[in-house]
N, C-alpha and C. Protein backbone atom coordinates (compact mmCIF):
# COMPACT_ATOMS: atom_id res chain seq x y z
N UNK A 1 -40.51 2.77 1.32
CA UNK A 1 -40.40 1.70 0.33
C UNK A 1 -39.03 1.69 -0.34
N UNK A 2 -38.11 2.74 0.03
CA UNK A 2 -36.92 2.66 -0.82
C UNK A 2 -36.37 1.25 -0.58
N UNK A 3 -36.31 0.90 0.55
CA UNK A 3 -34.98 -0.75 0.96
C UNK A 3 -35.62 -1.69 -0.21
N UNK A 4 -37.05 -1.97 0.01
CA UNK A 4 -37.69 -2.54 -1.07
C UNK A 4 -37.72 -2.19 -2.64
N UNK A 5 -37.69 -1.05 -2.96
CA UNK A 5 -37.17 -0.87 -4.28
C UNK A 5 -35.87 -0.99 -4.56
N UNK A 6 -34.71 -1.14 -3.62
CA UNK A 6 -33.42 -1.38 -4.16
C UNK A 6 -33.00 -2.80 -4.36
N UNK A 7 -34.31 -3.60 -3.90
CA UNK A 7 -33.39 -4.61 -4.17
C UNK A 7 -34.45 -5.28 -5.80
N UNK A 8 -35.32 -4.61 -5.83
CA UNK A 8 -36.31 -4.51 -7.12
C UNK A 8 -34.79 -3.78 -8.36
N UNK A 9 -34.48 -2.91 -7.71
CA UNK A 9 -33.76 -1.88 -9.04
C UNK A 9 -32.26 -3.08 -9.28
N UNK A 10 -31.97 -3.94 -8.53
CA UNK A 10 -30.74 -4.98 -8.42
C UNK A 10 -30.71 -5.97 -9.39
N UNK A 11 -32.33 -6.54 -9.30
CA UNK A 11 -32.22 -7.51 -9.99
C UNK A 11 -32.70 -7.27 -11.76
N UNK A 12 -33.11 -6.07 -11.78
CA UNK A 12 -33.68 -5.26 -12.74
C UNK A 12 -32.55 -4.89 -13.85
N UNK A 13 -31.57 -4.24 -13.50
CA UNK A 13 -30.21 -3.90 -14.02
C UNK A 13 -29.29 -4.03 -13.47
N UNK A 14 -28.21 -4.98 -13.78
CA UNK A 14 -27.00 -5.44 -13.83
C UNK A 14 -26.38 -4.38 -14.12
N UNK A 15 -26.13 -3.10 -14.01
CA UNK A 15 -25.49 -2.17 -14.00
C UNK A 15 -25.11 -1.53 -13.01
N UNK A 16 -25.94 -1.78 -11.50
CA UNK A 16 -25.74 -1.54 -10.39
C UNK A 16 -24.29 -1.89 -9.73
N UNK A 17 -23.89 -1.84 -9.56
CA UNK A 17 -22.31 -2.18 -8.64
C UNK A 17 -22.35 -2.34 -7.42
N UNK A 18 -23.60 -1.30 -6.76
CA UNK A 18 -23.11 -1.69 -5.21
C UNK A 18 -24.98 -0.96 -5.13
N UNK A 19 -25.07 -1.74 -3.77
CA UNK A 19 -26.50 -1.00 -3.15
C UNK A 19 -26.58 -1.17 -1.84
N UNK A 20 -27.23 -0.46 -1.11
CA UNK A 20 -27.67 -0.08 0.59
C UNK A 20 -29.09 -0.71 0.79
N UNK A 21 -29.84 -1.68 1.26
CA UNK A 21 -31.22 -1.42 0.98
C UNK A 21 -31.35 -1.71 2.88
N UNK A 22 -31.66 -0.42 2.90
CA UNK A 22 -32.52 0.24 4.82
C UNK A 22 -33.87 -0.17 4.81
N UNK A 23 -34.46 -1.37 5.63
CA UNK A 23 -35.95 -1.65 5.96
C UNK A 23 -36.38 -2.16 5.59
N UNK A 24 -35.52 -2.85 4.14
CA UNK A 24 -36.66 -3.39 3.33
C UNK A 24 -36.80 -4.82 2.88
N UNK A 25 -37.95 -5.21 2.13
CA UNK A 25 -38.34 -6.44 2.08
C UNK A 25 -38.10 -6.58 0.56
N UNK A 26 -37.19 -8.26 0.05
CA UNK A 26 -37.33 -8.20 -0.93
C UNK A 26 -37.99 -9.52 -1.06
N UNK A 27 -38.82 -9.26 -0.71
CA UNK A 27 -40.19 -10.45 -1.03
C UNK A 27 -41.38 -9.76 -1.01
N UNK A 28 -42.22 -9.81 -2.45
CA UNK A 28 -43.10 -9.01 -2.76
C UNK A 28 -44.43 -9.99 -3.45
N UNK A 29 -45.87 -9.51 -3.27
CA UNK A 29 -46.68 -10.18 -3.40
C UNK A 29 -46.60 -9.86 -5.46
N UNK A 30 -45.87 -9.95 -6.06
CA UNK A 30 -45.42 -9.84 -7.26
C UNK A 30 -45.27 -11.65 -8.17
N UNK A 31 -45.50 -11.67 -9.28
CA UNK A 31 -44.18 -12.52 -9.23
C UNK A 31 -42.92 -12.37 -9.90
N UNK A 32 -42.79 -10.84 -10.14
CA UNK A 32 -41.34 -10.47 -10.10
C UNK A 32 -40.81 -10.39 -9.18
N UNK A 33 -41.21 -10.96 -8.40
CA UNK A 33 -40.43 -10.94 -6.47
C UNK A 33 -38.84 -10.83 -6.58
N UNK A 34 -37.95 -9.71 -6.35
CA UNK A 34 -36.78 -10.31 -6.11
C UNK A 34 -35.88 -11.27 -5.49
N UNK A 35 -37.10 -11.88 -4.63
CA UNK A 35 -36.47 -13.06 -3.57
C UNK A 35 -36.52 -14.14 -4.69
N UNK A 36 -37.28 -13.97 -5.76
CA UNK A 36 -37.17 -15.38 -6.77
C UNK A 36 -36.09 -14.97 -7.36
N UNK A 37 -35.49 -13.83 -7.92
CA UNK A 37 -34.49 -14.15 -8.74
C UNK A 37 -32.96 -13.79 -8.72
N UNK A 38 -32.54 -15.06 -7.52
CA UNK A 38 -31.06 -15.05 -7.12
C UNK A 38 -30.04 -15.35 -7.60
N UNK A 39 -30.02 -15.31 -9.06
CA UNK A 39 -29.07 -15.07 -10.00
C UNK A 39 -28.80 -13.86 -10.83
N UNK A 40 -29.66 -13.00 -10.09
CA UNK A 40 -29.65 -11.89 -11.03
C UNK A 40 -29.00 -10.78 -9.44
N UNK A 41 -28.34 -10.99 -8.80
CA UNK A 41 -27.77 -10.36 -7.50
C UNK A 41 -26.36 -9.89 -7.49
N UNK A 42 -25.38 -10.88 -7.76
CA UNK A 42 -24.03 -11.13 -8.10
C UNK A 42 -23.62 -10.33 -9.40
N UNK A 43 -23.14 -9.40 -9.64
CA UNK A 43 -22.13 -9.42 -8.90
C UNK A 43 -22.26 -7.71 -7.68
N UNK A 44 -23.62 -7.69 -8.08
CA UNK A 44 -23.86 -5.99 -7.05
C UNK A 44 -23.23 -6.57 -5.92
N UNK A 45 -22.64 -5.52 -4.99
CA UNK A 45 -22.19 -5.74 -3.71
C UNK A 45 -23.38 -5.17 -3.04
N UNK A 46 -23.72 -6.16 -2.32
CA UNK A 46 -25.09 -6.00 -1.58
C UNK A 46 -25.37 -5.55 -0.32
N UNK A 47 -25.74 -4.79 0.51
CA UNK A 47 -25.52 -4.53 1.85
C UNK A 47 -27.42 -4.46 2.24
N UNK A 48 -27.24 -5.21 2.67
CA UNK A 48 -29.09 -5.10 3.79
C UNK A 48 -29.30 -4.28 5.69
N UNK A 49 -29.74 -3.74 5.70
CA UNK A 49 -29.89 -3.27 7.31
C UNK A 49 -31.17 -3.40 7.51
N UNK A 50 -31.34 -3.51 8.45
CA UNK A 50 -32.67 -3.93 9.18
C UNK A 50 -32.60 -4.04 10.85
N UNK A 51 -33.91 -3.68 11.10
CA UNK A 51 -34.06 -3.35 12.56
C UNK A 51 -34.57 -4.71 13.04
N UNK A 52 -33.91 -5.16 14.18
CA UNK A 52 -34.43 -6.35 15.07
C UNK A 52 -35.75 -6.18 15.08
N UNK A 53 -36.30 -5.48 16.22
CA UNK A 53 -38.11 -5.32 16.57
C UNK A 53 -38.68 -4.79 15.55
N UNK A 54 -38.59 -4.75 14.55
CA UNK A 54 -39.41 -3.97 13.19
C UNK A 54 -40.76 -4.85 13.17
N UNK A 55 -41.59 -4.29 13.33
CA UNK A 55 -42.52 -4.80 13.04
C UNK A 55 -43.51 -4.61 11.76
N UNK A 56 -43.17 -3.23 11.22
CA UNK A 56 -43.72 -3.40 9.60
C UNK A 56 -43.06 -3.91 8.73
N UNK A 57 -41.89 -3.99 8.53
CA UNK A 57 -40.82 -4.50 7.55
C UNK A 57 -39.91 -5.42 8.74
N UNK A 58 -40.73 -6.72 8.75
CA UNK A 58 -40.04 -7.70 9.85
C UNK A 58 -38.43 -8.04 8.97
N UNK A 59 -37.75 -7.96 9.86
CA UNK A 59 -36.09 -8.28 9.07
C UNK A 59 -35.66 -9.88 8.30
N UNK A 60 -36.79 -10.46 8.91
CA UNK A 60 -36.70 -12.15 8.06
C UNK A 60 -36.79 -12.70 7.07
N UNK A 61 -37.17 -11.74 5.92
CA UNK A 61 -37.13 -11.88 4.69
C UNK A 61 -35.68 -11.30 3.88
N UNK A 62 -35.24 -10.21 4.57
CA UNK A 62 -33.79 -10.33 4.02
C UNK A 62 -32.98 -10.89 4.89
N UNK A 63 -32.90 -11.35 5.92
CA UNK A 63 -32.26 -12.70 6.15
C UNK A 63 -32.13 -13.50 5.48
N UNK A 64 -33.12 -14.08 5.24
CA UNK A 64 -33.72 -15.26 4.32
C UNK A 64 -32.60 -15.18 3.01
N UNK A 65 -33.13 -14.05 2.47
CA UNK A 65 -32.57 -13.59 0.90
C UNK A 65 -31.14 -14.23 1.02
N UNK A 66 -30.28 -13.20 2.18
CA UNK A 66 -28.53 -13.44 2.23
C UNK A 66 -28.40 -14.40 2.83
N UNK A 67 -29.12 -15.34 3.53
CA UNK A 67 -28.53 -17.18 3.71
C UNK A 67 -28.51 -17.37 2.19
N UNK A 68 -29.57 -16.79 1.34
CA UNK A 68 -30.09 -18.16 0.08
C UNK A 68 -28.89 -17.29 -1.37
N UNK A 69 -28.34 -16.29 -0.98
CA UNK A 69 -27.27 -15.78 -1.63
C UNK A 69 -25.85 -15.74 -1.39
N UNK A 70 -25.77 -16.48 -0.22
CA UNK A 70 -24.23 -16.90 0.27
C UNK A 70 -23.32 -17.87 -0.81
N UNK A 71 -23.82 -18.89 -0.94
CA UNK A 71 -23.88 -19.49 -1.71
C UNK A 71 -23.21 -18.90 -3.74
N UNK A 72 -23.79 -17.92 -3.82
CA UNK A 72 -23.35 -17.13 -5.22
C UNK A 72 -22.62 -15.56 -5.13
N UNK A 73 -22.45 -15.90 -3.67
CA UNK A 73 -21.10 -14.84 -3.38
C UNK A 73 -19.81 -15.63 -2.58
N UNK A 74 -19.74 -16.69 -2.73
CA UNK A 74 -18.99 -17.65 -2.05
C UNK A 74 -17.55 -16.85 -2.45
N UNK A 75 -17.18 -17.06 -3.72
CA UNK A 75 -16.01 -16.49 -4.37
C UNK A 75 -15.54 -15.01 -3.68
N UNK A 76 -16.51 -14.11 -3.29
CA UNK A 76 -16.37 -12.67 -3.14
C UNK A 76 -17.21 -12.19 -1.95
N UNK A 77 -17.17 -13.14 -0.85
CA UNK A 77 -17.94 -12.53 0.32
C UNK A 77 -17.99 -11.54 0.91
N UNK A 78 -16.32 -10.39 0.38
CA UNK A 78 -17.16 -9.41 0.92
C UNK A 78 -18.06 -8.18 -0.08
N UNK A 79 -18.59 -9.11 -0.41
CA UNK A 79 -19.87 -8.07 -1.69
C UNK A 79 -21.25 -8.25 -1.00
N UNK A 80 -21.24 -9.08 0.27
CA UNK A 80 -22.27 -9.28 0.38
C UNK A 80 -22.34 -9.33 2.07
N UNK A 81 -23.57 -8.16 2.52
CA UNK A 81 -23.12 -7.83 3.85
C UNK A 81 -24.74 -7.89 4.45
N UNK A 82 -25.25 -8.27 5.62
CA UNK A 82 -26.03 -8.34 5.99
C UNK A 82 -26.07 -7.40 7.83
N UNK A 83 -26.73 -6.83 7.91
CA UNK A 83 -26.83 -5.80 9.40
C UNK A 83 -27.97 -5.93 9.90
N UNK A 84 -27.97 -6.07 11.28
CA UNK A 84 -29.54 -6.00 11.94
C UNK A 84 -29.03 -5.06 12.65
N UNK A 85 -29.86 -4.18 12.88
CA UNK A 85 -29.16 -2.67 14.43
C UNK A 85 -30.81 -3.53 15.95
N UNK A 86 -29.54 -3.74 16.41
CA UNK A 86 -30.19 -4.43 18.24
C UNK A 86 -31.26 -3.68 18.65
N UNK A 87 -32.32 -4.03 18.86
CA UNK A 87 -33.19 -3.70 19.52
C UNK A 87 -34.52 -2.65 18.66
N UNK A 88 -33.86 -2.19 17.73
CA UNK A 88 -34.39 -1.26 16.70
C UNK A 88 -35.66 -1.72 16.13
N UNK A 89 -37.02 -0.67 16.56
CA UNK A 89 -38.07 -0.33 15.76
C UNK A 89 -38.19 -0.06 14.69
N UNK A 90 -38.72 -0.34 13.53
CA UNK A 90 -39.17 0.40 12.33
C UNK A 90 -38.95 1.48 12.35
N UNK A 91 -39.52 2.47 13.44
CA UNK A 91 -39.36 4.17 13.35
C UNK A 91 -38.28 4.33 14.45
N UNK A 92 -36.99 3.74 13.85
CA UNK A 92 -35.79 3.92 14.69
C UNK A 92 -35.45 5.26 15.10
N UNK A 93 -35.14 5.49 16.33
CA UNK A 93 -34.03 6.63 16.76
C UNK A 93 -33.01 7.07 16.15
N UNK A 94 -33.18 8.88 16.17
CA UNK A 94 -32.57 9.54 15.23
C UNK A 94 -30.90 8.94 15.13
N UNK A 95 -30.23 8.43 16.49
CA UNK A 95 -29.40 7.69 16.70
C UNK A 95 -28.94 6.13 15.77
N UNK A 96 -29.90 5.61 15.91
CA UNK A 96 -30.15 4.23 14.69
C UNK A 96 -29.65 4.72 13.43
N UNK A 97 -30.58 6.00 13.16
CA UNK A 97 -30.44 5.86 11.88
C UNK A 97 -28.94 6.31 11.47
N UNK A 98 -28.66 7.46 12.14
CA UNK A 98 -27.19 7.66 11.63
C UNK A 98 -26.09 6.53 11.37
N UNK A 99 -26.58 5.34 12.74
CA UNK A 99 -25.75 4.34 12.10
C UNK A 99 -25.78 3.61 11.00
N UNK A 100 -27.49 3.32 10.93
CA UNK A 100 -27.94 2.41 9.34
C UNK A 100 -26.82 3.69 8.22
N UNK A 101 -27.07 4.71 8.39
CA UNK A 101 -26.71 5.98 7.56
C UNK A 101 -25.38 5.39 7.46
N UNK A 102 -24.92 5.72 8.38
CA UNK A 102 -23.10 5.78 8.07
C UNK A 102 -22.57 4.39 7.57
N UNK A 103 -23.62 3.19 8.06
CA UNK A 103 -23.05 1.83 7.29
C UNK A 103 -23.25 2.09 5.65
N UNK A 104 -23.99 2.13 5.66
CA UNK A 104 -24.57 2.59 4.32
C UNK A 104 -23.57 3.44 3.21
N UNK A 105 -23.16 4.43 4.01
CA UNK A 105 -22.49 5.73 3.94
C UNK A 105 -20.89 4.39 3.19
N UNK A 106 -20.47 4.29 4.19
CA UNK A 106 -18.95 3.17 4.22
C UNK A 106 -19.25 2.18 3.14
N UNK A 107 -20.26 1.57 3.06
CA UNK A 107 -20.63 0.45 1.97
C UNK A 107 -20.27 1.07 0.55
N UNK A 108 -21.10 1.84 0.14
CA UNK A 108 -21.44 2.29 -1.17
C UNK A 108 -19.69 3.24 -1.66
N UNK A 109 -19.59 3.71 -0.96
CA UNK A 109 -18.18 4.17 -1.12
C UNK A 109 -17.14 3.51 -1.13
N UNK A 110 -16.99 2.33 -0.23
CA UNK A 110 -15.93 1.40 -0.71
C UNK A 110 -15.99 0.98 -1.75
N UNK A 111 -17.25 0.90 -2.52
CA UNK A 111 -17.49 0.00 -3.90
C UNK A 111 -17.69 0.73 -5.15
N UNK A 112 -18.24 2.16 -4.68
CA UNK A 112 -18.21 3.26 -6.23
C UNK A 112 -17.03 4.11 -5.82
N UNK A 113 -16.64 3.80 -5.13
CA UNK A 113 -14.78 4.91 -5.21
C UNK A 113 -13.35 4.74 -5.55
């Protein structure tokens, strides 16, 4: 549940600067859904990964999210990064993950360093 709580902890506090969210869905049967509130995103630098074939955490909802947030990163596109890893299951290969890892890894460090 972490990918899904980071993008919960985003729209929550504006104190965030930068976030990684691996797997997750930010569309929640809530109606604090973070997919409703896309003004509260900007100015975190946002990075999403997600696995193509995922089938528990299908990747189309943070798709969704970064089409419908392009738009309020227009000014600063690169704060806002979207990744699918090819072919990738939910319970990706120890291989996958190092990459979700190391994007992740490169993201958050360009932006808190």
């Amino acid at each position: 549940m972490g990918g899904c709580i980071v993008y919960g902890a985003v729209t929550a506090d504006r104190r965030i600067g930068a976030a990684a969210a691996l797997l997750g869905s930010p569309e929640w049967l809530l109606p604090d859904s973070p997919h409703l509130a896309l003004d509260r995103f900007f100015p975190t630098a946002l990075l999403s990964i997600t696995a193509e074939n995922d089938t528990v955490v299908p990747p189309a909802a943070a798709q969704a999210l970064h089409a419908r947030l392009l738009p309020r990163y227009r000014e600063h596109p690169d704060r806002l990064s979207y990744r699918e890893i090819a072919g990738a299951p939910h319970f990706m290969s120890p291989e996958d993950w190092a990459s979700a890892v190391g994007l992740a890894r490169a993201w958050l460090t360009s932006f808190l360093f």
